[in-house]
C-alpha atoms as a PDB file:
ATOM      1  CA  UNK A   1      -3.111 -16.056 -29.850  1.00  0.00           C
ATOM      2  CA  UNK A   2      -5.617 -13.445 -28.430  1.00  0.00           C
ATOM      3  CA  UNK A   3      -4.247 -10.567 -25.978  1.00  0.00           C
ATOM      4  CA  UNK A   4      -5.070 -11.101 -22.264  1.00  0.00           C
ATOM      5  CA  UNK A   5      -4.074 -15.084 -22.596  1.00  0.00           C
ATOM      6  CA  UNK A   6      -2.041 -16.408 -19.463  1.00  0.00           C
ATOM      7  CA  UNK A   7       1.304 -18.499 -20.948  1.00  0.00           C
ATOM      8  CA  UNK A   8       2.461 -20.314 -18.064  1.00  0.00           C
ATOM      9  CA  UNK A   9       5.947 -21.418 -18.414  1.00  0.00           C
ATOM     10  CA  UNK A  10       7.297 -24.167 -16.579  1.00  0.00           C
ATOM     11  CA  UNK A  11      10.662 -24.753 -15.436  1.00  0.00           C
ATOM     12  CA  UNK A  12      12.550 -27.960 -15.978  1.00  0.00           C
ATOM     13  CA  UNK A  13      14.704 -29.532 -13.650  1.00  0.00           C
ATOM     14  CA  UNK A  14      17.651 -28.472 -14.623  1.00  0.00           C
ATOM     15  CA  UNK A  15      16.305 -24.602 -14.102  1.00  0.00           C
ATOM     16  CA  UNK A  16      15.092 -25.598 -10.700  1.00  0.00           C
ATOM     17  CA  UNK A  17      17.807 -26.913  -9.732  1.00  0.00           C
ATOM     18  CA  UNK A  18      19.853 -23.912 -11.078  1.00  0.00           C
ATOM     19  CA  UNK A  19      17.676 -21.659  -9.345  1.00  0.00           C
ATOM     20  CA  UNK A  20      18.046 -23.646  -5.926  1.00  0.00           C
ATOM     21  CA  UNK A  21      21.908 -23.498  -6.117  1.00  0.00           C
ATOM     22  CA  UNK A  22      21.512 -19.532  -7.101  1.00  0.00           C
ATOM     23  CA  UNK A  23      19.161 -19.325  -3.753  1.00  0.00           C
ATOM     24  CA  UNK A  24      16.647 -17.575  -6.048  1.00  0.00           C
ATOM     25  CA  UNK A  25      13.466 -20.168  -5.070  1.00  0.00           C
ATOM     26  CA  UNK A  26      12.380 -18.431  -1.392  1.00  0.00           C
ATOM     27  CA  UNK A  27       9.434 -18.879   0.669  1.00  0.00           C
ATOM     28  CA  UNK A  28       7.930 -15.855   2.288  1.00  0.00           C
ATOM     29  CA  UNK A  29       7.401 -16.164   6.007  1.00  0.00           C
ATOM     30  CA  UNK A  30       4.141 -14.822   5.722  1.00  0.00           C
ATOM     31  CA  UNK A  31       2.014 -13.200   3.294  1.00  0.00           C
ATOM     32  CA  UNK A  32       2.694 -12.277  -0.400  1.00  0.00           C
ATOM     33  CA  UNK A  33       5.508  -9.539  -1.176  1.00  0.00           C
ATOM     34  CA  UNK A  34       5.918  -9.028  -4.435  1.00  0.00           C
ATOM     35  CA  UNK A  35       7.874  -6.339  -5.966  1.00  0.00           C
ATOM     36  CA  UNK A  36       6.693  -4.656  -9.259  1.00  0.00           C
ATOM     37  CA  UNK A  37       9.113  -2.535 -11.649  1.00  0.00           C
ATOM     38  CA  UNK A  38       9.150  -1.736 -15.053  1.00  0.00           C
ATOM     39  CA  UNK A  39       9.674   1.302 -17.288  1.00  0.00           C
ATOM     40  CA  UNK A  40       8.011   4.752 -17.183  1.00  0.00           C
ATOM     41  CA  UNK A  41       4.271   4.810 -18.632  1.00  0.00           C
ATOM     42  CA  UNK A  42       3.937   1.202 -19.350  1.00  0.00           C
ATOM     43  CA  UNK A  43       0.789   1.172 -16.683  1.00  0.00           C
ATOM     44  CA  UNK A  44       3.152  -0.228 -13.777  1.00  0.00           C
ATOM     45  CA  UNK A  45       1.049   2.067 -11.321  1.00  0.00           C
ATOM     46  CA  UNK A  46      -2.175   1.438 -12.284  1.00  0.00           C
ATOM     47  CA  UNK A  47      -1.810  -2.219 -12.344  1.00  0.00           C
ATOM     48  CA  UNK A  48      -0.158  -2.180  -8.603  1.00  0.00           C
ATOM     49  CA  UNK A  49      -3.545  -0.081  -7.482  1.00  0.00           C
ATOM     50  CA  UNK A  50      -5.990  -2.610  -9.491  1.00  0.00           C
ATOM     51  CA  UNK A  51      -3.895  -5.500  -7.627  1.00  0.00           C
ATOM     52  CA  UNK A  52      -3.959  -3.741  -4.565  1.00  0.00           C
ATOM     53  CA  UNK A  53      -7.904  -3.409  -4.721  1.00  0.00           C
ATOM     54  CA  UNK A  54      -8.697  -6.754  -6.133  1.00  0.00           C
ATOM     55  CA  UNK A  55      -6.334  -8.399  -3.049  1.00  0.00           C
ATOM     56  CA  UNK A  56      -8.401  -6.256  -0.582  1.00  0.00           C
ATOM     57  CA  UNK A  57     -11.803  -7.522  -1.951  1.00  0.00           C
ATOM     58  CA  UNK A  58     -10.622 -11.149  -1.233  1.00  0.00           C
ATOM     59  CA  UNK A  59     -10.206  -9.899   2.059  1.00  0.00           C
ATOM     60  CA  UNK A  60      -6.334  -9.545   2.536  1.00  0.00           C
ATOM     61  CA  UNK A  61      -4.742  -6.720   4.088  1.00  0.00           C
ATOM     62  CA  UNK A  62      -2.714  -4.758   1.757  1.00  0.00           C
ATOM     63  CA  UNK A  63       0.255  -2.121   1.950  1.00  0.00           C
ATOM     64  CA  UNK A  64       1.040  -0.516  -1.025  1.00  0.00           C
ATOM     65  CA  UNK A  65       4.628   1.420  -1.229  1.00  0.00           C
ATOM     66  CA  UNK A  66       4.972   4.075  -3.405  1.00  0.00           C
ATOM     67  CA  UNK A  67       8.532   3.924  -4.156  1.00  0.00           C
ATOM     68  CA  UNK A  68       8.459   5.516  -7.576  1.00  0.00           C
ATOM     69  CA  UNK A  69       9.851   9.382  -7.820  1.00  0.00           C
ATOM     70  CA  UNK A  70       6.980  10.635  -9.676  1.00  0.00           C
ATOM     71  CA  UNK A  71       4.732   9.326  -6.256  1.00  0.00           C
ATOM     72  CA  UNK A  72       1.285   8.641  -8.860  1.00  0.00           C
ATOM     73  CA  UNK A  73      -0.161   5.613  -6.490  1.00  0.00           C
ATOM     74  CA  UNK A  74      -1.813   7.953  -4.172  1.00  0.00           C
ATOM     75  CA  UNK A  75      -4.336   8.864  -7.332  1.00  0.00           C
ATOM     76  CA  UNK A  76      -4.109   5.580  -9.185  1.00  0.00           C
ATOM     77  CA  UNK A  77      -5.639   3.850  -5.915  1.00  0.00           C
ATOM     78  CA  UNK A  78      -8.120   6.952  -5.573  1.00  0.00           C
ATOM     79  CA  UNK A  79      -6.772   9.480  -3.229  1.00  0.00           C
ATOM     80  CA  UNK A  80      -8.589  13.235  -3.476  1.00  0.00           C
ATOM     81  CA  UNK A  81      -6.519  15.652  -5.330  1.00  0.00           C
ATOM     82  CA  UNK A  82      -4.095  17.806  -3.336  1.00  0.00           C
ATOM     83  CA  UNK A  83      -3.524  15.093  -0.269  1.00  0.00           C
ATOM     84  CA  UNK A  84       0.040  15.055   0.132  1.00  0.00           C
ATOM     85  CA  UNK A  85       2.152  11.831   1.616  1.00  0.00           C
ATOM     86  CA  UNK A  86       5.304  13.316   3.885  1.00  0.00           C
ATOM     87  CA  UNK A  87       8.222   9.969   3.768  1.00  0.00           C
ATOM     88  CA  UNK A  88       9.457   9.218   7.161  1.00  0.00           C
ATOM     89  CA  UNK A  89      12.814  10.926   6.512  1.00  0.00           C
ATOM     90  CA  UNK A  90      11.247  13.540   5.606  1.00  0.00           C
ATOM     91  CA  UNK A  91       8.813  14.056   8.145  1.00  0.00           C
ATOM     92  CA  UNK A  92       8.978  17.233  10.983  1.00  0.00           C
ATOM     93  CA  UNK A  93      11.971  15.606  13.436  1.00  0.00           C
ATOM     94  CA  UNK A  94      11.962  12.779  12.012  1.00  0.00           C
ATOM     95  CA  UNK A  95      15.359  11.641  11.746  1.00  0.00           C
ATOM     96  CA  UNK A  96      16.171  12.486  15.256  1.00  0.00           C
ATOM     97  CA  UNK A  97      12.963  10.629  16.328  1.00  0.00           C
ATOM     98  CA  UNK A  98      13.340   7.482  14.643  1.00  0.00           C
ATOM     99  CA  UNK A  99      17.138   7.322  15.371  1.00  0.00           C
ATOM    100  CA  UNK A 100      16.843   8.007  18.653  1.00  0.00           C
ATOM    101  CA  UNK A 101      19.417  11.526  18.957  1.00  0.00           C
ATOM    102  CA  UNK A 102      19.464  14.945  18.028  1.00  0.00           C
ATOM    103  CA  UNK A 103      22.506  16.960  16.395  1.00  0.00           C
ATOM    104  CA  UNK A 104      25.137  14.123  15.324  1.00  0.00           C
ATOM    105  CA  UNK A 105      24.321  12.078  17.640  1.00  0.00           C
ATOM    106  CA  UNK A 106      22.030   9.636  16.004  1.00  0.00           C
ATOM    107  CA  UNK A 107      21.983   6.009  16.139  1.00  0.00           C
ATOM    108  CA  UNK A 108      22.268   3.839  13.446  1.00  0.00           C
ATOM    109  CA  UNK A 109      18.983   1.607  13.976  1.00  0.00           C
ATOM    110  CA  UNK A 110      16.329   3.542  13.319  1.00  0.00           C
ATOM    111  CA  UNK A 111      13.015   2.879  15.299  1.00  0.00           C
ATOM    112  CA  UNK A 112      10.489   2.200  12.407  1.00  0.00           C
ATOM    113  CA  UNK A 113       8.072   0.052  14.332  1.00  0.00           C
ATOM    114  CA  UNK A 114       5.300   2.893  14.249  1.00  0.00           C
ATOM    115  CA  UNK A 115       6.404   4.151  10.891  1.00  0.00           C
ATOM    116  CA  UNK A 116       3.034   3.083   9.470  1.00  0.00           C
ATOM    117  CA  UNK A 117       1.051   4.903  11.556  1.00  0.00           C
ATOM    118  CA  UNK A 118       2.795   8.439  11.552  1.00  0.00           C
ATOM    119  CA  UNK A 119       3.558   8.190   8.110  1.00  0.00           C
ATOM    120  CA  UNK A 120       1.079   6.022   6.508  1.00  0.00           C
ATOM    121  CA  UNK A 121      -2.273   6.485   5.094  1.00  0.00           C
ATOM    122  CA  UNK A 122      -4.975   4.260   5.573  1.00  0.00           C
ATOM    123  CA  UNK A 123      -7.228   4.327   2.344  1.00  0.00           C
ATOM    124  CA  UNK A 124      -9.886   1.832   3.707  1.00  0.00           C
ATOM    125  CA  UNK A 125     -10.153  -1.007   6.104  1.00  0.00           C
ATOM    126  CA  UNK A 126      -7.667  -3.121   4.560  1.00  0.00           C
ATOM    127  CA  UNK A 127      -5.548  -1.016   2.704  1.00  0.00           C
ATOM    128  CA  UNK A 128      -2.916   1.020   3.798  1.00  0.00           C
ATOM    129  CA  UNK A 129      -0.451   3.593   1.565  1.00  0.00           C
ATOM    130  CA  UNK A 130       3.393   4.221   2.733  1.00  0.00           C
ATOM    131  CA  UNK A 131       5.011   6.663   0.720  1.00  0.00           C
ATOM    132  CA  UNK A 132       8.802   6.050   0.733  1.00  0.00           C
ATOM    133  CA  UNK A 133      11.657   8.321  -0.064  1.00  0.00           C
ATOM    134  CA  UNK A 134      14.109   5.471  -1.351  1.00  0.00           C
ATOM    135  CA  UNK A 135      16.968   7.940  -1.016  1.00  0.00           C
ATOM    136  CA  UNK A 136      20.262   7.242   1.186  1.00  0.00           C
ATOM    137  CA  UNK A 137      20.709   4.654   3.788  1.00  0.00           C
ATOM    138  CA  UNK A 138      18.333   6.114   6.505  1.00  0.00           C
ATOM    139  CA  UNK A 139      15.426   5.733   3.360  1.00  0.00           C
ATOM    140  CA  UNK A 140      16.184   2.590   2.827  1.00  0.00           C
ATOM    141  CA  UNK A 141      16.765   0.988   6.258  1.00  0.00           C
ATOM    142  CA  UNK A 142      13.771   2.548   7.178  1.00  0.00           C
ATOM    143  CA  UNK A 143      11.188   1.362   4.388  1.00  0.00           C
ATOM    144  CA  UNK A 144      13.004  -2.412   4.836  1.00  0.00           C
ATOM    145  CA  UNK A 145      12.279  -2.139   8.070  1.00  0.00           C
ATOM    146  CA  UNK A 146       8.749  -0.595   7.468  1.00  0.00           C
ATOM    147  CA  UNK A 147       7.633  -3.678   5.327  1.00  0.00           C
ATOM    148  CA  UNK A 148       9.313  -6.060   8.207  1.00  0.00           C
ATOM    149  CA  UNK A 149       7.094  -4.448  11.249  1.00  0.00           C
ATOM    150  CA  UNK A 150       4.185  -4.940   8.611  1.00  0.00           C
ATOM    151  CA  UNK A 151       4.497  -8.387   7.464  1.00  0.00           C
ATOM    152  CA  UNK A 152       5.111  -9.089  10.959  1.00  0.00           C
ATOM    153  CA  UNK A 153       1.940  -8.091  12.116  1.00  0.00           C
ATOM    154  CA  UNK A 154       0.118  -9.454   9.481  1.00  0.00           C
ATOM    155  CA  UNK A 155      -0.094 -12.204   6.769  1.00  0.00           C
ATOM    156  CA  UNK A 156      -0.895  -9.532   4.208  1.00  0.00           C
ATOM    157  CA  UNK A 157       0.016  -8.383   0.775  1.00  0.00           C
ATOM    158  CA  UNK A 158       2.886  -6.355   0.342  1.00  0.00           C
ATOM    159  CA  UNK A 159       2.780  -4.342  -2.823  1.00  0.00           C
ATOM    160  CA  UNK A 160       6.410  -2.163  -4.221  1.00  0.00           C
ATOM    161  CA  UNK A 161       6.222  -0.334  -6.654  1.00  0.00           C
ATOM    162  CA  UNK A 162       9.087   1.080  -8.157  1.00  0.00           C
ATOM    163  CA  UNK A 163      11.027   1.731 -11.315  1.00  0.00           C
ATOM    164  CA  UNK A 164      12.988  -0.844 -13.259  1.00  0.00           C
ATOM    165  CA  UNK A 165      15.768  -2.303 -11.284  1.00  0.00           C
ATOM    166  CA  UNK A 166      15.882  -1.589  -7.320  1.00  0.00           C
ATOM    167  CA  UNK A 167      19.288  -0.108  -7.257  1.00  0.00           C
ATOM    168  CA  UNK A 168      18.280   3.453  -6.041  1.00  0.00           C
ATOM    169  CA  UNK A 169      16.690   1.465  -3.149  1.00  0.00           C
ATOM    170  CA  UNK A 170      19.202  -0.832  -2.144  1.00  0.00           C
ATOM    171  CA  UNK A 171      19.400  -4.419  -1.514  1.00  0.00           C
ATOM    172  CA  UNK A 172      17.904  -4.009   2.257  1.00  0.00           C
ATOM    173  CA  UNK A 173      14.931  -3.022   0.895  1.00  0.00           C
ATOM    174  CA  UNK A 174      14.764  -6.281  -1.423  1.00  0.00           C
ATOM    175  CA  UNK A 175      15.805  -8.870   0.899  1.00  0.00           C
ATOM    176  CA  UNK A 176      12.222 -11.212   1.534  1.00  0.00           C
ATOM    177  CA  UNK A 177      10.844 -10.552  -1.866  1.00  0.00           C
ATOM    178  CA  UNK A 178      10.629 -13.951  -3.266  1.00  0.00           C
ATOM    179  CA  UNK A 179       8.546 -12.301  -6.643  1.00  0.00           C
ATOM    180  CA  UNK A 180       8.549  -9.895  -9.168  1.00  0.00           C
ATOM    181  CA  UNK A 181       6.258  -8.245 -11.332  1.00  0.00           C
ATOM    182  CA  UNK A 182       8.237  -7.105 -14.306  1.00  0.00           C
ATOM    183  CA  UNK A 183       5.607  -4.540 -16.582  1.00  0.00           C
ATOM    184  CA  UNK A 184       6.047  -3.666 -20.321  1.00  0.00           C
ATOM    185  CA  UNK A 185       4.453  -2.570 -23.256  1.00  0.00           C
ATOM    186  CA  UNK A 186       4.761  -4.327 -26.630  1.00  0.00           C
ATOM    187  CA  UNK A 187       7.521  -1.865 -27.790  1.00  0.00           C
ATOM    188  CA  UNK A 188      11.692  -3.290 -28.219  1.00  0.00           C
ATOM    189  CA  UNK A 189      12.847  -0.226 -25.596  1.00  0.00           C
ATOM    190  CA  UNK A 190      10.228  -1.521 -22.966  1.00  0.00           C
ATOM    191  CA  UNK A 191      10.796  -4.765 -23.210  1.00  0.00           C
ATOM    192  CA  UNK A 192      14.445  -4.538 -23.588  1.00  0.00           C
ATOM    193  CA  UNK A 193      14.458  -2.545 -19.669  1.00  0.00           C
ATOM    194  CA  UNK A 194      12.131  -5.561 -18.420  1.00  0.00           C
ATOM    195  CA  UNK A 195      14.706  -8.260 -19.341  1.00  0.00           C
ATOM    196  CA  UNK A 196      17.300  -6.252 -17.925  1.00  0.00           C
ATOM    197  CA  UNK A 197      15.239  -5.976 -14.790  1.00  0.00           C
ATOM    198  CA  UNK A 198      14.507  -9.726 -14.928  1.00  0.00           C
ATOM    199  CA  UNK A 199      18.228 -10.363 -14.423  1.00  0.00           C
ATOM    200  CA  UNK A 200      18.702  -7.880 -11.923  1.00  0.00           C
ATOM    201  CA  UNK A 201      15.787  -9.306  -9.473  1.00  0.00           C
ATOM    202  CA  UNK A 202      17.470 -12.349 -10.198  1.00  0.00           C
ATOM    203  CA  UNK A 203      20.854 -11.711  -8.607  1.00  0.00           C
ATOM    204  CA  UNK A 204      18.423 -10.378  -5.873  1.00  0.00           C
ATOM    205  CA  UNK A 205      17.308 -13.755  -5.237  1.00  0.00           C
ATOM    206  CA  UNK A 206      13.604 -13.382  -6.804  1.00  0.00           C
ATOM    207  CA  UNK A 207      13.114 -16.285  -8.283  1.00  0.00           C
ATOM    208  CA  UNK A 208       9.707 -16.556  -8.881  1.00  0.00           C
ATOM    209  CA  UNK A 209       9.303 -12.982 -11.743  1.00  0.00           C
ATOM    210  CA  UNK A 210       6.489 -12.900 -14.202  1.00  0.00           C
ATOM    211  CA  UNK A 211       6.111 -10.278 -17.253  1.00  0.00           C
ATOM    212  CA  UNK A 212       3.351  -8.590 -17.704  1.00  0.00           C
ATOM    213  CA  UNK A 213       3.011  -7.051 -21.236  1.00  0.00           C
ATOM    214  CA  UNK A 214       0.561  -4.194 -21.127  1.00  0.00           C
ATOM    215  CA  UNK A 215      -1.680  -2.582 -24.239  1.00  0.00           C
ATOM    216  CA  UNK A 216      -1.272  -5.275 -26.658  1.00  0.00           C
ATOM    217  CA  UNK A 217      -3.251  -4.489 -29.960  1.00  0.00           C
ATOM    218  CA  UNK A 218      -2.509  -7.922 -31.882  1.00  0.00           C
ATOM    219  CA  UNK A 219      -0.404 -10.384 -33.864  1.00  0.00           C
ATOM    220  CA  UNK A 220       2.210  -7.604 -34.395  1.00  0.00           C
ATOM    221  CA  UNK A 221       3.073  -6.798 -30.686  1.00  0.00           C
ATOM    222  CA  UNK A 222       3.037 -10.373 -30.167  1.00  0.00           C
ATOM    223  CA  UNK A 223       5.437 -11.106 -32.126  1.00  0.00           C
ATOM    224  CA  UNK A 224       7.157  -8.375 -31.144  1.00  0.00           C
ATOM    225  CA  UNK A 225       7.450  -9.448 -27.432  1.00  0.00           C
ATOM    226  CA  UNK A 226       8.350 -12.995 -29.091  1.00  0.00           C
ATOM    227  CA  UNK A 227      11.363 -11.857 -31.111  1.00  0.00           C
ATOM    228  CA  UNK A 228      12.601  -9.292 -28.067  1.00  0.00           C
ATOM    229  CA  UNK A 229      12.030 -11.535 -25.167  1.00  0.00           C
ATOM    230  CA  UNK A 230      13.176 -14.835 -27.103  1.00  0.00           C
ATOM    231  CA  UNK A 231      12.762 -18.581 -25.884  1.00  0.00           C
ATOM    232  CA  UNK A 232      15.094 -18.718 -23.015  1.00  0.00           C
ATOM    233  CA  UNK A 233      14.112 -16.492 -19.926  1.00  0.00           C
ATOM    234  CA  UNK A 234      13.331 -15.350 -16.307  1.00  0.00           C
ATOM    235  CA  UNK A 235       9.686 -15.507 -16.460  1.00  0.00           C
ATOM    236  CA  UNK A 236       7.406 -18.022 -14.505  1.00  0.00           C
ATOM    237  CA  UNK A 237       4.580 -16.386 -16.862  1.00  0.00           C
ATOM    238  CA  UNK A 238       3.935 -14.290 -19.145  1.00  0.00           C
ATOM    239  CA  UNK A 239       0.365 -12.233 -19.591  1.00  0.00           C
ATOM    240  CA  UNK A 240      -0.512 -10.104 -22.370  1.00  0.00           C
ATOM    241  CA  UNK A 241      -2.871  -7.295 -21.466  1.00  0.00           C
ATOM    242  CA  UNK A 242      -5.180  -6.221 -24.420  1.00  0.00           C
ATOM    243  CA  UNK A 243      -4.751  -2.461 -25.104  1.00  0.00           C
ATOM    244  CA  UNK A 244      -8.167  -1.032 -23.587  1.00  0.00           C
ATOM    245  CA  UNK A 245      -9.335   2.912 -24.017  1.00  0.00           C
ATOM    246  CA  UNK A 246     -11.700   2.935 -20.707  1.00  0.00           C
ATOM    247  CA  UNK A 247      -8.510   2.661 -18.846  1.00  0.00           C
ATOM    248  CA  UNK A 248      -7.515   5.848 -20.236  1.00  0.00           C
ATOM    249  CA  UNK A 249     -10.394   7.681 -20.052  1.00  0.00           C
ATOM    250  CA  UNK A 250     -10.949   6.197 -15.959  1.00  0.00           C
ATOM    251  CA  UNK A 251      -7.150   7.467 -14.954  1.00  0.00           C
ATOM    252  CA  UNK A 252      -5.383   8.113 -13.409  1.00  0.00           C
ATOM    253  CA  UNK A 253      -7.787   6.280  -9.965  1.00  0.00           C
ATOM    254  CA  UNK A 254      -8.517   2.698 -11.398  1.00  0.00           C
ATOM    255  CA  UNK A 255     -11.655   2.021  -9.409  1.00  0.00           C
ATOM    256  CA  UNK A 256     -13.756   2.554 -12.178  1.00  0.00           C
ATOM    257  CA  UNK A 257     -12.143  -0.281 -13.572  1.00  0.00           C
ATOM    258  CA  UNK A 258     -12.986  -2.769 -11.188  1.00  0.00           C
ATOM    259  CA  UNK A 259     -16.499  -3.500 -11.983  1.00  0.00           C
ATOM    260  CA  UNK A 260     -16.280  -4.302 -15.384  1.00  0.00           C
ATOM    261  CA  UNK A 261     -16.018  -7.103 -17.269  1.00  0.00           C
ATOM    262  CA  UNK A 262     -13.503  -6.739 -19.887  1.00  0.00           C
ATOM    263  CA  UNK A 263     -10.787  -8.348 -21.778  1.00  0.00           C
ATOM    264  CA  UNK A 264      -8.608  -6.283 -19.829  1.00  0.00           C
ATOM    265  CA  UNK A 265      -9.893  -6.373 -16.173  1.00  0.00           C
ATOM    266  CA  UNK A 266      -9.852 -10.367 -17.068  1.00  0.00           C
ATOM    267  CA  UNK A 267      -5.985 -10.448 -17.719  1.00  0.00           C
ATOM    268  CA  UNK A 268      -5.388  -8.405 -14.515  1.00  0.00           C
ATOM    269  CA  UNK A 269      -7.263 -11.165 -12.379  1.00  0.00           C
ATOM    270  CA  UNK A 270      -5.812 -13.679 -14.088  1.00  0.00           C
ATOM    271  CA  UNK A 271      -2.561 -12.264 -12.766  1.00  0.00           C
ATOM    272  CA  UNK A 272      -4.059 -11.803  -9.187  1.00  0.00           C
ATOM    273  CA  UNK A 273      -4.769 -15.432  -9.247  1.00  0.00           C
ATOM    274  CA  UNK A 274      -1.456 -16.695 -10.455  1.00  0.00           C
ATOM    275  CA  UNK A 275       0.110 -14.064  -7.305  1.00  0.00           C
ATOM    276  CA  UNK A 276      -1.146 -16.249  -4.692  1.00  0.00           C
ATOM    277  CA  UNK A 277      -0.626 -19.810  -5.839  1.00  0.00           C
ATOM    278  CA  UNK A 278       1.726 -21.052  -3.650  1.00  0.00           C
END
């Protein structure tokens, strides 16, 4: 089997029904919002920018959280060096501004409704970058609410990128993500975290999570990802991505990327299209 090959796996009825008792099949109210986690330097980043481009050139609006400590979306999506993203939380007064109080006298519903425009970036006419802190309860009351205002205003994309498992973030944050994007490479370490966050957007109620398994150099890794991810599993899908140097050489902004036609570039639209089948 080539790299870059969609397997679409379908659940039976017995799964379905299973995942309707566990409440993990949800409908978004509007839009897409799909969370995306995996491991350190498996390309999570980079494919969350490519997504978040190829979504805006089918004309959706996009907002693309950067929830990941290292913060590398701004330059995967194609920011200048140097242009730095303040979170809310940790913006000049911003605590006492979104909670209303000064001192200790705060409230404890923050006002996030024009979160995206202090603290977000808009990188075009359809895409917009929040940068999100992900740390303490204020953090993460204020990025839930952050995607809310935005999904309520739109029937955009939400992108989240983040690493493997959503603990540090909190289950606020979660709640209304009805799908996952769990990334890996072909190694047993990588794909041993992505299982492991499988399971733990499950008990989120995500049941709709599809593996992506990134630089894939042939029969080896796929047997690899065979033996490590076994037959019984999360995934709706699973897409190999074939192990290509120009993504390398373009980092870390993946525009380059998007004009050409490669094995590659192929898998990650294949991906964009399976997003938004309902």
């Amino acid at each position: 089997m080539e790299p870059g090959v969609e397997i679409m796996i379908e659940k039976d009825g017995v799964q379905r029904a299973f995942d309707v008792m566990r409440g993990g099949v949800r409908e978004e109210e509007r839009g897409l919002r799909l969370l995306v986690t995996g491991r350190v330097g498996t390309g999570r980043t980079a494919l969350v920018a490519l997504l978040a481009h190829l979504f805006v050139m089918q004309g959706m609006e996009v907002l693309a959280v950067d929830a990941d400590p290292e913060r590398r979306l701004a330059a995967s999506l194609g920011c200048l060096p140097g242009i730095e993203f303040v979170p809310p939380s940790w913006h000049e007064g911003g605590v006492e501004e979104d909670t209303g109080g000064t001192g200790m006298l705060l409230h404890l519903r923050p006002r996030v409704s024009d979160a995206l425009e202090r603290c977000g970036m808009r990188l075009g006419e359809r895409l917009t970058l929040f940068v999100a802190d992900g740390v303490g309860e204020f953090g993460n009351t204020g990025l839930g609410g952050t995607i809310s205002e935005f999904v309520r205003r739109t029937e955009g994309v939400v992108l989240l990128d983040t690493l493997a498992g959503v603990e540090h973030l909190g289950r606020a944050v979660a709640e209304g993500f009805s799908r996952a994007l769990v990334v890996a490479d072909p190694s047993q370490s990588a794909l041993s975290v992505a299982l492991r966050a499988a399971d733990f957007a499950r008990t989120l109620g995500i049941g709709d999570i599809h593996l992506v398994v990134n630089r894939v150099c042939g029969e080896t890794d796929l047997e690899e990802v065979g033996r490590s991810v076994g037959p019984c599993h999360l995934f709706s899908t699973i897409t190999y991505l074939p192990y290509d140097e120009a993504v390398c050489r373009t980092g870390p902004a993946v525009t380059p990327l998007l004009g050409e036609e490669t094995a590659f570039m192929a898998g990650v639209r294949g991906i964009c299209r399976v997003l938004t089948i309902r």
